[in-house]
N, C-alpha and C. Protein backbone atom coordinates (compact mmCIF):
# COMPACT_ATOMS: atom_id res chain seq x y z
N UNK A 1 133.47 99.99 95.28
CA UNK A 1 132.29 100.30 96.05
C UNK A 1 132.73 100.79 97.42
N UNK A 2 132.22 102.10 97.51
CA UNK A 2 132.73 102.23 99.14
C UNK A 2 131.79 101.62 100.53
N UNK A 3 132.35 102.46 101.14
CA UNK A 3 131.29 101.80 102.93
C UNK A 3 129.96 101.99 102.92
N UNK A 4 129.88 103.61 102.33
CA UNK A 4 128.59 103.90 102.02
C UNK A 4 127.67 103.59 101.33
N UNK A 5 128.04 102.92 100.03
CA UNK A 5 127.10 102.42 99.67
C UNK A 5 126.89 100.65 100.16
N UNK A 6 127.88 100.16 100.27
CA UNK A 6 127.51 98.50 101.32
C UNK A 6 126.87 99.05 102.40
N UNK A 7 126.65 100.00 103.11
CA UNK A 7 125.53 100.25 104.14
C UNK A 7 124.38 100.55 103.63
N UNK A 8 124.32 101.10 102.57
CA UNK A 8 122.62 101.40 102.03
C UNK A 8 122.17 100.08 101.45
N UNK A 9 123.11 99.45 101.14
CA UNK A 9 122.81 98.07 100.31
C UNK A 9 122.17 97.03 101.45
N UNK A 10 123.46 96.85 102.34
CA UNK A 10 122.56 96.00 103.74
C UNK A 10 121.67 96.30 104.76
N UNK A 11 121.45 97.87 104.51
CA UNK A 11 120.10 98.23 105.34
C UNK A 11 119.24 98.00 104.01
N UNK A 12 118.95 98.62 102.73
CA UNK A 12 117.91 98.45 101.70
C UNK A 12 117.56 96.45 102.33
N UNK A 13 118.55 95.48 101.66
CA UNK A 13 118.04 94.47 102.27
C UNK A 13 117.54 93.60 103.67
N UNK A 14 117.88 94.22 104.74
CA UNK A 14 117.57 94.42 105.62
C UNK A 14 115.90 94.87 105.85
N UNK A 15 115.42 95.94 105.33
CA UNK A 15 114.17 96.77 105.34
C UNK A 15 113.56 95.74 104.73
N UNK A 16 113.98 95.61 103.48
CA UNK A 16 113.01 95.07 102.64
C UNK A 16 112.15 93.36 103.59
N UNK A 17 113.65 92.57 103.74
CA UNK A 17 113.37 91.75 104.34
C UNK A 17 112.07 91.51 105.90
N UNK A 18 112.19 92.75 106.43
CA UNK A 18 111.53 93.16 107.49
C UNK A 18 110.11 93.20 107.23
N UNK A 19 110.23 94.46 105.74
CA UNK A 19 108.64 94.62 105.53
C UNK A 19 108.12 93.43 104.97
N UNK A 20 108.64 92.69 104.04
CA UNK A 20 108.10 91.76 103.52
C UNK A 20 107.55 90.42 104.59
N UNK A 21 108.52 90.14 106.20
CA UNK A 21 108.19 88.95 106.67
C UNK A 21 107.34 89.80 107.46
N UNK A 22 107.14 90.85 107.94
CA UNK A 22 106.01 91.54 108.85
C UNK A 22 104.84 91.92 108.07
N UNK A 23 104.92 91.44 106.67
CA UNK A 23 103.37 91.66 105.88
C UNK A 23 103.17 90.75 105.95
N UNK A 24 103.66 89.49 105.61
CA UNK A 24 102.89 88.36 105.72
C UNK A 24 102.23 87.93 106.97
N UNK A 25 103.58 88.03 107.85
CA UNK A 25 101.86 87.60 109.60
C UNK A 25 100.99 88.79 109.67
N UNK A 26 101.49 90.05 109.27
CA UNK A 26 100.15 90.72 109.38
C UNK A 26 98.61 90.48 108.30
N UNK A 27 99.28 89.79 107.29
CA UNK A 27 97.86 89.83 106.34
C UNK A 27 97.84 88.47 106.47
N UNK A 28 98.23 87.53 107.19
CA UNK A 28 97.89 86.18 107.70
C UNK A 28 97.45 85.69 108.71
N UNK A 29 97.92 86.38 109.66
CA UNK A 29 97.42 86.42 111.03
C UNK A 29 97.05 87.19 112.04
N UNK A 30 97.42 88.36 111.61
CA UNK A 30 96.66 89.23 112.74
C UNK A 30 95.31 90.00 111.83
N UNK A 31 95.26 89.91 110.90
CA UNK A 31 94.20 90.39 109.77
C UNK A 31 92.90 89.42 110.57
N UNK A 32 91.76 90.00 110.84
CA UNK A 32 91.09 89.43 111.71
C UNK A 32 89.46 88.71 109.97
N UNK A 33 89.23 87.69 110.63
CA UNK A 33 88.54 87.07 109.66
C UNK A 33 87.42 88.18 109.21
N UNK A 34 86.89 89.10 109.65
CA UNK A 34 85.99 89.97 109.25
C UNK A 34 86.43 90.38 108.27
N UNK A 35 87.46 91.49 108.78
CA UNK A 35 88.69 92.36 108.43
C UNK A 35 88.63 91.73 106.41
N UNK A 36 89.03 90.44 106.51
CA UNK A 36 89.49 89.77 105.44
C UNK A 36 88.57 89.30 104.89
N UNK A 37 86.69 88.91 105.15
CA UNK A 37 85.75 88.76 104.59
C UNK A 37 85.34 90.46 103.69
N UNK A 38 85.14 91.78 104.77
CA UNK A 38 84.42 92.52 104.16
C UNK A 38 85.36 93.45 103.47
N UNK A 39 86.69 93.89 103.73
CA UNK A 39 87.66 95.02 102.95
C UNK A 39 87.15 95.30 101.97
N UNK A 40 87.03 94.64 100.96
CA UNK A 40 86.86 95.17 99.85
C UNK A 40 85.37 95.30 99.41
N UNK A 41 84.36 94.94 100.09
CA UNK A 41 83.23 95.05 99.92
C UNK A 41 82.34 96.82 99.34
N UNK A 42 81.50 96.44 98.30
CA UNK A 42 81.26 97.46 97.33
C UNK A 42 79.94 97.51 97.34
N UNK A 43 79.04 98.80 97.33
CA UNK A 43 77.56 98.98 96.83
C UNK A 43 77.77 98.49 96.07
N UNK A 44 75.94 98.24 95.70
CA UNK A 44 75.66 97.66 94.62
C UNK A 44 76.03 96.01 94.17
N UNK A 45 76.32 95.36 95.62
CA UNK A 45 76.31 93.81 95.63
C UNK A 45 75.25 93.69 97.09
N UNK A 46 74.52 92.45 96.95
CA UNK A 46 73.43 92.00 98.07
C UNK A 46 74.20 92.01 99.24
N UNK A 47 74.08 92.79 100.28
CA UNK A 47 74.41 92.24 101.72
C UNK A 47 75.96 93.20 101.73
N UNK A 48 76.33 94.29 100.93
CA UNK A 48 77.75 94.81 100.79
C UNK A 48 77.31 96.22 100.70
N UNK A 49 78.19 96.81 101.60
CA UNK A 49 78.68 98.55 102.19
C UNK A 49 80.17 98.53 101.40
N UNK A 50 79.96 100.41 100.80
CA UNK A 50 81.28 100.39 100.64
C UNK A 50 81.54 100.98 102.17
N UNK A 51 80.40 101.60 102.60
CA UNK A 51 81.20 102.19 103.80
C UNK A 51 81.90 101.12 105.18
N UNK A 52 81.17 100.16 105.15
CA UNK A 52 81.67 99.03 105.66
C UNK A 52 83.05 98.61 105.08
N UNK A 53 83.10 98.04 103.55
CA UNK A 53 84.71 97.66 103.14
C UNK A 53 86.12 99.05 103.78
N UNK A 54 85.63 100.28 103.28
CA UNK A 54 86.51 101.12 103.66
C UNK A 54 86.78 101.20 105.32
N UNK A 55 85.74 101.00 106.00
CA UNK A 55 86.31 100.89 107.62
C UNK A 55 87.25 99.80 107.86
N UNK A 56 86.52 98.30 107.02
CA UNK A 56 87.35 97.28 107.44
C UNK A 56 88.23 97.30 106.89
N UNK A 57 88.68 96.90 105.44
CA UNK A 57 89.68 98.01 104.94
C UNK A 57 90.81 99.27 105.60
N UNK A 58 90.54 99.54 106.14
CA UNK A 58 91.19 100.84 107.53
C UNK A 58 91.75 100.37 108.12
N UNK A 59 91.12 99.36 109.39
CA UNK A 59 91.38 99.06 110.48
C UNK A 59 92.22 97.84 109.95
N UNK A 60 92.54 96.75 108.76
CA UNK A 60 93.43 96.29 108.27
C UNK A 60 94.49 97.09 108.06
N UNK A 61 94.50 97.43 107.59
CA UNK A 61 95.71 98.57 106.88
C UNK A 61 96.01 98.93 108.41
N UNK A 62 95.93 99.39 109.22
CA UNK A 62 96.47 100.48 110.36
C UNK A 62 97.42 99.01 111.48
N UNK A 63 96.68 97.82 110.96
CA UNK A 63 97.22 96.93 112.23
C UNK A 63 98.80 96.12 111.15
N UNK A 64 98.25 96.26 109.89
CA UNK A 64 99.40 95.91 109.08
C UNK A 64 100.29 96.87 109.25
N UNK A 65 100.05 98.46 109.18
CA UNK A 65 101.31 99.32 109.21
C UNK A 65 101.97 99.39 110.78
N UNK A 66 100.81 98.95 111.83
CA UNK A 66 101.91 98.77 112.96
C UNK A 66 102.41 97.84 113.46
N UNK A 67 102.06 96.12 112.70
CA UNK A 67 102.92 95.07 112.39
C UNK A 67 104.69 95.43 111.83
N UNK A 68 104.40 96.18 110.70
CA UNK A 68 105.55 96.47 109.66
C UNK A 68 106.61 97.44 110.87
N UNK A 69 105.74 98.43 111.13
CA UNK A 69 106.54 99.76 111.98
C UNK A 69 107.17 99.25 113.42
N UNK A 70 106.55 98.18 114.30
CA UNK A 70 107.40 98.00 115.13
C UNK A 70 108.71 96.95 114.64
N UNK A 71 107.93 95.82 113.58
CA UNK A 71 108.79 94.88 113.54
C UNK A 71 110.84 95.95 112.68
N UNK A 72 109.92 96.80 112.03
CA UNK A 72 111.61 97.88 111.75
C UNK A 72 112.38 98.49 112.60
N UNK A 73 111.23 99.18 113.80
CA UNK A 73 112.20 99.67 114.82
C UNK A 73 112.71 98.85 115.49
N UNK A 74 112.17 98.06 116.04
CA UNK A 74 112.68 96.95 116.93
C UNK A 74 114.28 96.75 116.23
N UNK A 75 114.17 96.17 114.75
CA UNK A 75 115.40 95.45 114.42
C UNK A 75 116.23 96.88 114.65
N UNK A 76 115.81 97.80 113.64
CA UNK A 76 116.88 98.73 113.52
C UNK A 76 117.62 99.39 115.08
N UNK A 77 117.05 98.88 115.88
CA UNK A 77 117.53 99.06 117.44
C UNK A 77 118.72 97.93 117.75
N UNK A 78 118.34 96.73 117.32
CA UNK A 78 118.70 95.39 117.82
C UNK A 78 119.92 95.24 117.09
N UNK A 79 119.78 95.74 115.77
CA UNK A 79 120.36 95.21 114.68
C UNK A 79 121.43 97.11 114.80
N UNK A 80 121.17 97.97 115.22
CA UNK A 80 121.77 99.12 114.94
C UNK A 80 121.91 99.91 112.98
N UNK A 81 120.63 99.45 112.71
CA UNK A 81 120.89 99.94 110.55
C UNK A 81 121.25 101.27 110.69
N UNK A 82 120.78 102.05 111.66
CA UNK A 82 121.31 103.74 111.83
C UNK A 82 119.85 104.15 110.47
N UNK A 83 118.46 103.89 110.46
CA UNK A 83 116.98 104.38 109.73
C UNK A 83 117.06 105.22 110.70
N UNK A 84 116.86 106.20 109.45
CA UNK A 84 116.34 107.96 109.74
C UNK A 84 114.68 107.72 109.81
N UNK A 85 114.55 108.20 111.65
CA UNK A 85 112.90 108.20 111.08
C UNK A 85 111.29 108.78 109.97
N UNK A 86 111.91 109.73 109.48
CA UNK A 86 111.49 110.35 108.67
C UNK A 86 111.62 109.65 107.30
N UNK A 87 112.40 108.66 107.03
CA UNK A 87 112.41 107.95 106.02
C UNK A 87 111.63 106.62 106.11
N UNK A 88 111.46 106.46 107.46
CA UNK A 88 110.72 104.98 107.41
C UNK A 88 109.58 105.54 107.81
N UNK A 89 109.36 106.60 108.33
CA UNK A 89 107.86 106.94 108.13
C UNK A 89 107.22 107.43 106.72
N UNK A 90 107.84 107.68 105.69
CA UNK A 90 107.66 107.89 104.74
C UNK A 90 107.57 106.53 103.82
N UNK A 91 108.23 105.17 104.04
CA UNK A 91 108.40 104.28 103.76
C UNK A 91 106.68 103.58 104.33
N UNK A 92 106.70 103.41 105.71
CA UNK A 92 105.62 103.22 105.96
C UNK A 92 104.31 103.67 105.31
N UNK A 93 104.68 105.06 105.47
CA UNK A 93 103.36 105.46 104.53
C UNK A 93 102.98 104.55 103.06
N UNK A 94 103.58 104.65 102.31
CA UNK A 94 103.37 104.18 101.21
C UNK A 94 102.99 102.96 101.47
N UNK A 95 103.59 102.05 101.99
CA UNK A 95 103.20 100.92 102.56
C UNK A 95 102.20 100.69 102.99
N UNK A 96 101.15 101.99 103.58
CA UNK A 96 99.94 101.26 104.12
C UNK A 96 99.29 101.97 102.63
N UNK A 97 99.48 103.21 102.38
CA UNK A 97 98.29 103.88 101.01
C UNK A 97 98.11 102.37 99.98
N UNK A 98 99.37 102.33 99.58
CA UNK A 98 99.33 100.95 98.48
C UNK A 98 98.88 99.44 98.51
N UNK A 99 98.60 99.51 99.93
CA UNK A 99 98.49 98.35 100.87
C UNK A 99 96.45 98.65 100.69
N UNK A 100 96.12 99.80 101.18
CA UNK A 100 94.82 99.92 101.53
C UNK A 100 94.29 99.54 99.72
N UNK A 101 94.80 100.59 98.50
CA UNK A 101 94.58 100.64 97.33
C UNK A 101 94.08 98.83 96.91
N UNK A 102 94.84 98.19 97.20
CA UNK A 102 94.99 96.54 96.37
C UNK A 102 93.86 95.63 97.04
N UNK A 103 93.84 96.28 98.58
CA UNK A 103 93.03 95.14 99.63
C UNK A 103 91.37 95.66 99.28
N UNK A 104 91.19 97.19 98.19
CA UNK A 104 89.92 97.43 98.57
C UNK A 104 89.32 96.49 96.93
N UNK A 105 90.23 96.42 96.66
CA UNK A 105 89.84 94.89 95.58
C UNK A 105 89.71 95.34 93.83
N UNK A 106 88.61 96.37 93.93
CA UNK A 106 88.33 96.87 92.70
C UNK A 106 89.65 97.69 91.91
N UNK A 107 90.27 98.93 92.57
CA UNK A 107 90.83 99.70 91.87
C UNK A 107 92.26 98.39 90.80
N UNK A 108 92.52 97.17 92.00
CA UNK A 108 93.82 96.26 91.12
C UNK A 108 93.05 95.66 90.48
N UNK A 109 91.79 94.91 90.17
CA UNK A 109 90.92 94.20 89.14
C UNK A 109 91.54 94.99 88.40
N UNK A 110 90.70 96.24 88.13
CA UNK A 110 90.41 96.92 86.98
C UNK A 110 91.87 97.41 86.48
N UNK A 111 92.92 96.97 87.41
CA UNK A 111 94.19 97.64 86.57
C UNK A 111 94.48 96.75 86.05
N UNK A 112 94.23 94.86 86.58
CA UNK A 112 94.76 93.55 86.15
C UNK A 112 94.24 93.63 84.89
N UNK A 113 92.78 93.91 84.60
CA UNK A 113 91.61 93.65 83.14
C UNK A 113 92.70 94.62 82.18
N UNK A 114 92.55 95.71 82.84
CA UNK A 114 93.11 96.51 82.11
C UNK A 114 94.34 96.24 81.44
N UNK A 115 95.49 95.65 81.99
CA UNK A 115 96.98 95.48 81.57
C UNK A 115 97.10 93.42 81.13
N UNK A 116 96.09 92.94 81.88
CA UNK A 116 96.25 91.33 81.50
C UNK A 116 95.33 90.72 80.69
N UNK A 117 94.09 92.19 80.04
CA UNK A 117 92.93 91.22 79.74
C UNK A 117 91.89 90.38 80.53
N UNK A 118 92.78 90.56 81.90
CA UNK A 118 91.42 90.04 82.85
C UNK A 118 91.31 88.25 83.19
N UNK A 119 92.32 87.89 81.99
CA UNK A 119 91.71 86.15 82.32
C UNK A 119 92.49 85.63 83.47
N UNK A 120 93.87 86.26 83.89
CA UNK A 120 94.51 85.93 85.03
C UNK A 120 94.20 86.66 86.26
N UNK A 121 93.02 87.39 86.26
CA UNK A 121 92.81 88.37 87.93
C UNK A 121 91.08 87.07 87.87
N UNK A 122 90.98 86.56 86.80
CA UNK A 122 89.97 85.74 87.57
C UNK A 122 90.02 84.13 87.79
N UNK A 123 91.41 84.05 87.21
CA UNK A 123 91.76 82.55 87.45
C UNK A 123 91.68 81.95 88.98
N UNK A 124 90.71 80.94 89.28
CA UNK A 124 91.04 80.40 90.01
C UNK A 124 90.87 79.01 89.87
N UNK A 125 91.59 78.21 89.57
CA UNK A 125 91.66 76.64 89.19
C UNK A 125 93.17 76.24 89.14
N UNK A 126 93.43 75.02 89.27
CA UNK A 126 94.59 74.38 89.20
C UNK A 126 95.70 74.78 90.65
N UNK A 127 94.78 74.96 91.74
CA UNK A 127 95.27 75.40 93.07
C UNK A 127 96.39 76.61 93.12
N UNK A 128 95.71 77.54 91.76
CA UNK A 128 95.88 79.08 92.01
C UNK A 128 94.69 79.92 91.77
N UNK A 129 95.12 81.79 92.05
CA UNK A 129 94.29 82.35 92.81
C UNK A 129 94.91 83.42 92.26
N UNK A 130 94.55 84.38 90.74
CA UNK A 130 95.02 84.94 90.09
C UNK A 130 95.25 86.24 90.84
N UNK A 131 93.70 86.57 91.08
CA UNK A 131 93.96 87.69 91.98
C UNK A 131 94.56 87.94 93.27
N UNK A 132 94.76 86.46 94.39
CA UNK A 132 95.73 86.50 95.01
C UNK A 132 97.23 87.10 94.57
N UNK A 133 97.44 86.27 93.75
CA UNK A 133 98.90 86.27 92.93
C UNK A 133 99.37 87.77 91.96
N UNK A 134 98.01 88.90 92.05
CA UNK A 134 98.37 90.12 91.69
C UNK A 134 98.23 90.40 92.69
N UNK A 135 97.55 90.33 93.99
CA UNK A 135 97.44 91.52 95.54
C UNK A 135 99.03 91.00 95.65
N UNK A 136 99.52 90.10 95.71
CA UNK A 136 100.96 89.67 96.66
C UNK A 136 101.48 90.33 95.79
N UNK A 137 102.23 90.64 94.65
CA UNK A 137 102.63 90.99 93.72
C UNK A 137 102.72 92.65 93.53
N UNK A 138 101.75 93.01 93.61
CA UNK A 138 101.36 94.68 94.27
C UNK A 138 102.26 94.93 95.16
N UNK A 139 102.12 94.32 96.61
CA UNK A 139 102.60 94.64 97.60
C UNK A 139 104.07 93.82 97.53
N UNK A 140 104.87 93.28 96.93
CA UNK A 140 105.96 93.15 97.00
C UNK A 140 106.25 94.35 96.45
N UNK A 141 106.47 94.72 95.07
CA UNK A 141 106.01 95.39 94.73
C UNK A 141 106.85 96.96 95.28
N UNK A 142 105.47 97.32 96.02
CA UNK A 142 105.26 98.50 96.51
C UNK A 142 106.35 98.52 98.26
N UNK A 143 106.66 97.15 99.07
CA UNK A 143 107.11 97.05 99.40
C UNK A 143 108.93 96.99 99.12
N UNK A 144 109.30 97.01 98.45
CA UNK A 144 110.77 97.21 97.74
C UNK A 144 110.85 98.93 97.34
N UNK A 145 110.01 99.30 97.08
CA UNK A 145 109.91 100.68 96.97
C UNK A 145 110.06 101.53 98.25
N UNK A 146 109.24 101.04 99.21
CA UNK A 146 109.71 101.65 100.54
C UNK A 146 110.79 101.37 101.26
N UNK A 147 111.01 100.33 101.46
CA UNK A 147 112.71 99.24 101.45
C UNK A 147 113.80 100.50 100.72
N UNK A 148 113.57 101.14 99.96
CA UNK A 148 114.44 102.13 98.78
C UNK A 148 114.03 103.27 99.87
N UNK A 149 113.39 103.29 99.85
CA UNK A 149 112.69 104.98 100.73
C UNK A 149 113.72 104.86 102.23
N UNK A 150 113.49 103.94 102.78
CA UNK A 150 113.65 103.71 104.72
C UNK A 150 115.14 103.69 104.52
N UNK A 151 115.88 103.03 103.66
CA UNK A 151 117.34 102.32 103.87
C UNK A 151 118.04 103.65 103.17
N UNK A 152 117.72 104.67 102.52
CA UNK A 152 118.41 105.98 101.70
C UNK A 152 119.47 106.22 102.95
């Protein structure tokens, strides 16, 4: 194995590590309780806008991708990984599209029904949360994919 690839290897883990602990305080804590009540909210339920879910929805997604985007530059400054910005903005991207896709609720149901039959995107008993456990899952996910994108 040469240098070059142990550098793509410890920046790939590096990134990954980054996006993954800067998604979680962003969809834990800076995700504002609205934010996380209406996102995914759909016509055609009492008291629910889609145009409402897609704003809140938005304005999630934009505070998660600049959770993720400083917490990379910062390191890759601190830490010196030598990320091409054009790759972690491309990384980012995906990160928020795939990010917005899962949080607006319906399009991952209907892929869970679709590929699980549905009885695990509605489990919630035995202090789990099926469809939790496919949104995190998504976004790991989709996060290792950009981790591949940023660290090239």
């Amino acid at each position: 194995m040469n240098t070059s690839t142990i550098n793509r290897a410890t920046r790939f883990a590096a990134v990954y590590a980054l996006l993954r602990a800067s998604a979680d305080v962003a969809d834990h804590w800076i995700q504002t309780d609205h934010q996380a009540a209406t996102k995914g909210q759909q016509d055609g339920v009492p008291g629910q806008s889609t145009a409402a879910g897609r704003r809140s929805c938005a304005a999630h997604v934009a505070t998660y991708t600049a959770a993720q985007a400083a917490t990379v530059l910062v390191a890759d400054r601190v830490l010196g990984l030598g990320l091409r910005p054009s790759r972690v903005a491309a990384a980012l991207l995906l990160s928020a599209a795939s990010h917005y896709v899962a949080d607006r609720r319906v399009p991952l149901r209907r892929l869970a029904k679709a590929t699980k039959g549905g009885r695990f995107v509605e489990l919630a008993d035995h202090g789990m949360n099926g469809a939790y456990l496919l949104d995190q899952a998504w976004h790991h996910a989709f996060e290792t994919c950009a981790a591949v994108i940023a660290s090239g």
